[in-house]
N, C-alpha and C. Protein backbone atom coordinates (compact mmCIF):
# COMPACT_ATOMS: atom_id res chain seq x y z
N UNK A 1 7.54 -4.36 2.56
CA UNK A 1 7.39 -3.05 3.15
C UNK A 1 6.95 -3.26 4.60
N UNK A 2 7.81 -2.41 5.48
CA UNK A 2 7.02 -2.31 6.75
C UNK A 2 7.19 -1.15 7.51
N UNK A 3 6.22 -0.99 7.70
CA UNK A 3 5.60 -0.07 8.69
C UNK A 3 5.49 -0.11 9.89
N UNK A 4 6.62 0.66 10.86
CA UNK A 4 6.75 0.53 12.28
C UNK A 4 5.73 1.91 13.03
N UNK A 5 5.20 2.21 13.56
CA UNK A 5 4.21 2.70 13.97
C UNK A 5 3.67 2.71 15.21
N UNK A 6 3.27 3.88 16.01
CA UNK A 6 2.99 4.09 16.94
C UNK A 6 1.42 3.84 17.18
N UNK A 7 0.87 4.32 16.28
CA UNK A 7 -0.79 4.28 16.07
C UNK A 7 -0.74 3.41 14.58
N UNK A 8 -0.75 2.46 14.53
CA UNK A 8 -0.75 1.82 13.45
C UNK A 8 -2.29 1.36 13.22
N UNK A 9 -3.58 1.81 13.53
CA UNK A 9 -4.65 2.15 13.09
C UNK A 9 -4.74 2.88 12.06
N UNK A 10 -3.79 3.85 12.55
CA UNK A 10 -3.97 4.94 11.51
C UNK A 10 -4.28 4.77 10.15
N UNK A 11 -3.57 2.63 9.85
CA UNK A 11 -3.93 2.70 8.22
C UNK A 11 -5.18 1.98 8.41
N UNK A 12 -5.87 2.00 8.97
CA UNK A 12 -7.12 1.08 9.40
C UNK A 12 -8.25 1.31 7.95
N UNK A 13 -8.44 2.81 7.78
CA UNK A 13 -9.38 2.92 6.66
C UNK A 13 -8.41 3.69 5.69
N UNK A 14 -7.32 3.14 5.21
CA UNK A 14 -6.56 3.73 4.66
C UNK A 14 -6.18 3.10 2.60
N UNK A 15 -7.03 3.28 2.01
CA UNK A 15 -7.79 2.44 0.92
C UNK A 15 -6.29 1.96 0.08
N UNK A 16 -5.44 3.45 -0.04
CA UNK A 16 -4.07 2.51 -0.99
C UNK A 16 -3.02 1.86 0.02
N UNK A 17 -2.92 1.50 1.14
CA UNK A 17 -2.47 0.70 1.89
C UNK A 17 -3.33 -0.49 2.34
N UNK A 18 -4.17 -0.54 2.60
CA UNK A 18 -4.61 -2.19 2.73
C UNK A 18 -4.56 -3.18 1.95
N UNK A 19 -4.44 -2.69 0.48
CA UNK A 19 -4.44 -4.38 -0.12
C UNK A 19 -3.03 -5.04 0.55
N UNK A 20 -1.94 -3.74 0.52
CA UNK A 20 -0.80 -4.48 0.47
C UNK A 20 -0.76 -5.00 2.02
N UNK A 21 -1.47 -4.61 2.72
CA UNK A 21 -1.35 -5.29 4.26
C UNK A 21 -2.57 -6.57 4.44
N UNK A 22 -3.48 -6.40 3.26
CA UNK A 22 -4.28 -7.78 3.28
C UNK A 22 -3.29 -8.82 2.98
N UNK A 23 -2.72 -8.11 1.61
CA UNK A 23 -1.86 -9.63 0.95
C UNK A 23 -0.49 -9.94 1.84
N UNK A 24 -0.24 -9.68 2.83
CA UNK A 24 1.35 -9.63 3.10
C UNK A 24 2.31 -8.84 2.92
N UNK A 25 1.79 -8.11 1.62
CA UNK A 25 3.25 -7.30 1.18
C UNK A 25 3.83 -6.06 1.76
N UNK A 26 2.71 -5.77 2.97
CA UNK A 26 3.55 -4.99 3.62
C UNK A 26 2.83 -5.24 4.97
N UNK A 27 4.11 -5.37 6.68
CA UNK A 27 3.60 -6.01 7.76
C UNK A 27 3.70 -4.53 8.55
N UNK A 28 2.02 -3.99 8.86
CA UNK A 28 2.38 -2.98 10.00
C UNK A 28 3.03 -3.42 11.34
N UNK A 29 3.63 -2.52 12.22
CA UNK A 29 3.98 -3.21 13.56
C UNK A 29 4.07 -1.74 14.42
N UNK A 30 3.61 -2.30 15.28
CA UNK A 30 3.16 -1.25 16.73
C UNK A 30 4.61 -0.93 17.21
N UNK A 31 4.64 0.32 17.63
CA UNK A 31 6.15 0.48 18.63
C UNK A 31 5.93 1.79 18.59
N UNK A 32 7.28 1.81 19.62
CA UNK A 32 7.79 3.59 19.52
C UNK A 32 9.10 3.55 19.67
N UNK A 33 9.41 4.59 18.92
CA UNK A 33 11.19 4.60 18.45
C UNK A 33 12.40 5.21 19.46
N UNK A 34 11.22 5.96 20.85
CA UNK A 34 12.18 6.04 21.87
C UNK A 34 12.28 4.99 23.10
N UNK A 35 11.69 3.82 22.84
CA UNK A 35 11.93 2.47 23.41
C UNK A 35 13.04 1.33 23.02
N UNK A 36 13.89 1.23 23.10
CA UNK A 36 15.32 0.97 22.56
C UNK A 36 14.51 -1.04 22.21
N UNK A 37 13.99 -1.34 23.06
CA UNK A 37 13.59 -2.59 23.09
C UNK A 37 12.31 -2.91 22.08
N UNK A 38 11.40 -2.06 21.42
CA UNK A 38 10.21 -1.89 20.62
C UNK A 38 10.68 -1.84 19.08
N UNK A 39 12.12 -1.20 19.25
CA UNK A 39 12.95 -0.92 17.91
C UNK A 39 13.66 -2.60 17.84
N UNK A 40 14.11 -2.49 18.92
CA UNK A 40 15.03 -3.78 18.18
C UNK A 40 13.80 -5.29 17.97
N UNK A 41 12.81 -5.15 18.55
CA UNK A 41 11.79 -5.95 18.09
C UNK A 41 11.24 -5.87 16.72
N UNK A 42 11.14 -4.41 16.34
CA UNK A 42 10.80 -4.42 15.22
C UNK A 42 11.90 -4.74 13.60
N UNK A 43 13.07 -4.31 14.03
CA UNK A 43 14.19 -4.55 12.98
C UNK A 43 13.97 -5.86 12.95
N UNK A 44 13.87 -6.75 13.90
CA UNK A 44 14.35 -8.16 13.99
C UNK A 44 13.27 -8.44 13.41
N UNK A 45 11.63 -8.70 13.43
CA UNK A 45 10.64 -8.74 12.64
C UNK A 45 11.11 -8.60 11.22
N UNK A 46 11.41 -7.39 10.83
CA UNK A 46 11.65 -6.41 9.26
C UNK A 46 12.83 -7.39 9.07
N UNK A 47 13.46 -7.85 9.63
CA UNK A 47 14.59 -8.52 8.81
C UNK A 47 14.41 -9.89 8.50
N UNK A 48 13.83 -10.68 9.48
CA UNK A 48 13.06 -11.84 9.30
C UNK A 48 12.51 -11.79 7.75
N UNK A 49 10.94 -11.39 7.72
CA UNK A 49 10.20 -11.34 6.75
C UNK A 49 10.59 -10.72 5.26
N UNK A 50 11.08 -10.01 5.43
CA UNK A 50 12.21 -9.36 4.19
C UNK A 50 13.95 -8.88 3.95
N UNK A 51 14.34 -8.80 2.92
CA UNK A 51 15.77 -7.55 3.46
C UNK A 51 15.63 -6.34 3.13
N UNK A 52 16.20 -5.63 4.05
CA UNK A 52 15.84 -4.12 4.13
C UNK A 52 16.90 -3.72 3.18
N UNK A 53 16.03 -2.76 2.20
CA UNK A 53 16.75 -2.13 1.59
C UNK A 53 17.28 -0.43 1.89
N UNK A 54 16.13 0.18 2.94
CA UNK A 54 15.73 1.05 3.01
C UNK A 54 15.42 1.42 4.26
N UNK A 55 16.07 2.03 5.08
CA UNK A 55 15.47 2.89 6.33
C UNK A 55 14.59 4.22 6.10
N UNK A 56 13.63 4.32 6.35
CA UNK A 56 13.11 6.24 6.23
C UNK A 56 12.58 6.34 7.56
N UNK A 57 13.54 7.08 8.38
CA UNK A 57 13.04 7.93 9.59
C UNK A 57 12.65 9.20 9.30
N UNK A 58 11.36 9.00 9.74
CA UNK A 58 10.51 10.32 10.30
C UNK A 58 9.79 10.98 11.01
N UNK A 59 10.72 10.54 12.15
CA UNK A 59 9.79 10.74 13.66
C UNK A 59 10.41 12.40 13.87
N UNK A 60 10.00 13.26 14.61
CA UNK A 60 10.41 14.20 15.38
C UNK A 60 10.60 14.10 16.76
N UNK A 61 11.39 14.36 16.93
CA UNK A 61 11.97 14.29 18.68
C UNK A 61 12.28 15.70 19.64
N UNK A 62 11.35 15.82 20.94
CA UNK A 62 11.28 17.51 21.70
C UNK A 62 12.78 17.41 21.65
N UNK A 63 13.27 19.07 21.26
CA UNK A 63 14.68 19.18 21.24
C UNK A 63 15.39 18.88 22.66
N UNK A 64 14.25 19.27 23.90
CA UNK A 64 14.49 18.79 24.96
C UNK A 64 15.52 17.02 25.37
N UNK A 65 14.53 16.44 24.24
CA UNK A 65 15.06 14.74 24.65
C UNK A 65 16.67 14.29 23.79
N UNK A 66 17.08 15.35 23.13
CA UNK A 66 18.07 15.60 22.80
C UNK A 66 19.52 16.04 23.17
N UNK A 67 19.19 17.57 23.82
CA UNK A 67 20.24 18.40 24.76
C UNK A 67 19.69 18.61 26.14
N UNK A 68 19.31 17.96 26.89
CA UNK A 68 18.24 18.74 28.08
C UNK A 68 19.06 19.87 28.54
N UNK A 69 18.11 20.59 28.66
CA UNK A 69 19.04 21.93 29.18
C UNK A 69 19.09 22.43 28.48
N UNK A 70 18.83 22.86 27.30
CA UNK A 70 19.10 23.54 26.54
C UNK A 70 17.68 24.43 25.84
């Protein structure tokens, strides 16, 4: 499992996620998903250490950074 993350503190006191980030079984990683270069750091990480079975995006993006102008 991994966890790409902007504030990846966030699981800092986060009690059913730490074992699996004590033991390995899941690697948080810092980024942001509108940095084209933070993403492909992180896939390349996620693919290394495991195979992905699974993408789940769930970022929101200002409709602005989408259509500008609109």
């Amino acid at each position: 499992m991994v966890f790409f993350l902007r504030s990846p503190g966030a699981f800092d006191d986060d009690a059913a996620i730490q074992p699996y980030v004590q033991s390995g079984r899941a690697i948080v990683l810092k980024g942001d998903t509108l940095d084209k270069h933070s993403v492909a750091t992180a896939w390349t990480t996620a693919n290394e250490s495991r195979n992905i079975d699974l993408v789940l995006y769930t970022v929101g993006v200002l409709h602005s950074l989408i259509a500008p102008g609109l």
